[in-house]
N, C-alpha and C. Protein backbone atom coordinates (compact mmCIF):
# COMPACT_ATOMS: atom_id res chain seq x y z
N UNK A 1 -115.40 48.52 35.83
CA UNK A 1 -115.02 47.68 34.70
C UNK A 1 -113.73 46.96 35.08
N UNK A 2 -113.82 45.76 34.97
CA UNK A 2 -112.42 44.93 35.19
C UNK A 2 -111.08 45.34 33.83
N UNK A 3 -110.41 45.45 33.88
CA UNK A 3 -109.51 45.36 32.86
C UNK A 3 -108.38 44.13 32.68
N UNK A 4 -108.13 43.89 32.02
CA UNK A 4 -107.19 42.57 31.71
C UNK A 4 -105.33 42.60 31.71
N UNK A 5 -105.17 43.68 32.60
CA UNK A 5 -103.67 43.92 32.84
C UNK A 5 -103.35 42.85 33.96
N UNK A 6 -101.85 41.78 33.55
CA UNK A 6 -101.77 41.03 34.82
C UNK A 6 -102.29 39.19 34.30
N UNK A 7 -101.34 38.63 35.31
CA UNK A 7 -101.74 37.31 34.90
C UNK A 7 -102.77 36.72 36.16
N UNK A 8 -103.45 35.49 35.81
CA UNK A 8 -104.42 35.00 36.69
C UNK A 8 -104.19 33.51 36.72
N UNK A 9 -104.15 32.90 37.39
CA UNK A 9 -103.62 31.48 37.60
C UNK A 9 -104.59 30.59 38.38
N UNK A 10 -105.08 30.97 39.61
CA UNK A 10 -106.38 30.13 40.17
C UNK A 10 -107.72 30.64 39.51
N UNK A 11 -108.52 29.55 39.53
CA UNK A 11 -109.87 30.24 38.78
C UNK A 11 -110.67 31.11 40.00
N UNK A 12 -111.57 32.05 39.60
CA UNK A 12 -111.79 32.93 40.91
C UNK A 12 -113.24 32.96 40.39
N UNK A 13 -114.36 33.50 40.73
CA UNK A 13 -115.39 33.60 40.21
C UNK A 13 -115.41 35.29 40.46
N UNK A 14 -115.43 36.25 39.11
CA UNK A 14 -115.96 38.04 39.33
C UNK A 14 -116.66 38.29 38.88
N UNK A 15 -117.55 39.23 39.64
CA UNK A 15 -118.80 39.59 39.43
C UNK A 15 -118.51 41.00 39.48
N UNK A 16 -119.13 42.08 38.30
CA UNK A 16 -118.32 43.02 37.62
C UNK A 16 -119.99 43.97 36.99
N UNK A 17 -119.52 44.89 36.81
CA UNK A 17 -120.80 45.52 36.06
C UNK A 17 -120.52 44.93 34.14
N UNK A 18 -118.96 45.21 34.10
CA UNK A 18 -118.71 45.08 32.76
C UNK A 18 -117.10 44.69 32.95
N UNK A 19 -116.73 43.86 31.83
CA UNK A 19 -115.53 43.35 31.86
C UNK A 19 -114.76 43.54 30.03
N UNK A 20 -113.61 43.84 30.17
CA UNK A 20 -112.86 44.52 28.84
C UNK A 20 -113.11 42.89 28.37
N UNK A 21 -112.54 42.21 26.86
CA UNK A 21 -112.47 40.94 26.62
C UNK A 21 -110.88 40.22 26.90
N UNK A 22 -109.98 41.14 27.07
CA UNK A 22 -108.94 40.52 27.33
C UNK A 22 -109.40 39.76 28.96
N UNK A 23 -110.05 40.92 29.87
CA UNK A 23 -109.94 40.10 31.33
C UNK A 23 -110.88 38.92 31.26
N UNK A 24 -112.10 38.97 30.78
CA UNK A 24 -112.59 37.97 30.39
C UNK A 24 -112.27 36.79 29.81
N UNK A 25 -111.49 36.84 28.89
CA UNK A 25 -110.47 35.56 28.49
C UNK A 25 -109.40 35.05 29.62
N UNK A 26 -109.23 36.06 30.08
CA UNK A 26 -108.40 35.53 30.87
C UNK A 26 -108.71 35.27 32.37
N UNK A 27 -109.78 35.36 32.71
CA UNK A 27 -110.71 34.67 33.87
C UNK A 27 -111.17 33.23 33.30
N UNK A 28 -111.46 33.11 32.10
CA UNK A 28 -112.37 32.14 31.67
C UNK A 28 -111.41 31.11 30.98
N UNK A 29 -109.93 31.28 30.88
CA UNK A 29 -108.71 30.65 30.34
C UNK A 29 -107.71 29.85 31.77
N UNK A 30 -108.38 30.53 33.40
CA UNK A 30 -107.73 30.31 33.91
C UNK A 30 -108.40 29.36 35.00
N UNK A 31 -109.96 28.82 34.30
CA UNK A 31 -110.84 28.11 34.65
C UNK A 31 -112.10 28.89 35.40
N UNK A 32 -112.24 30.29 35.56
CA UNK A 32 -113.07 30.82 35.90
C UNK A 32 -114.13 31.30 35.34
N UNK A 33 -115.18 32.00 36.61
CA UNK A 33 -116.12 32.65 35.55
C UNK A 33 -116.19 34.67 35.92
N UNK A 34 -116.33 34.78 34.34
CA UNK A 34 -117.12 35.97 34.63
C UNK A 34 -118.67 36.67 34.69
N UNK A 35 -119.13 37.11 35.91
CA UNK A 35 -120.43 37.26 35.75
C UNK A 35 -120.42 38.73 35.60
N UNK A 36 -121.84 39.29 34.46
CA UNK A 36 -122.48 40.46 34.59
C UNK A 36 -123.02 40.91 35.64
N UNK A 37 -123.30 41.82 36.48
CA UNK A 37 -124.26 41.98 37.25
C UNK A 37 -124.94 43.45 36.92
């Protein structure tokens, strides 16, 4: 599970089983994506 501690600045693309919603916002705030897998 990704967790959302920490800042993110380039967009990155993660691929994750499951992601908390803070890291998710903040992948997807920093132009990225988050994928399920």
């Amino acid at each position: 599970k990704v967790l959302g501690e920490g800042e993110l600045s380039i967009p990155l693309t993660v691929r994750a089983k499951k992601f908390s919603r803070s890291a998710r916002e903040k992948i997807l705030a920093a132009g990225g994506q988050a994928e399920e897998v």
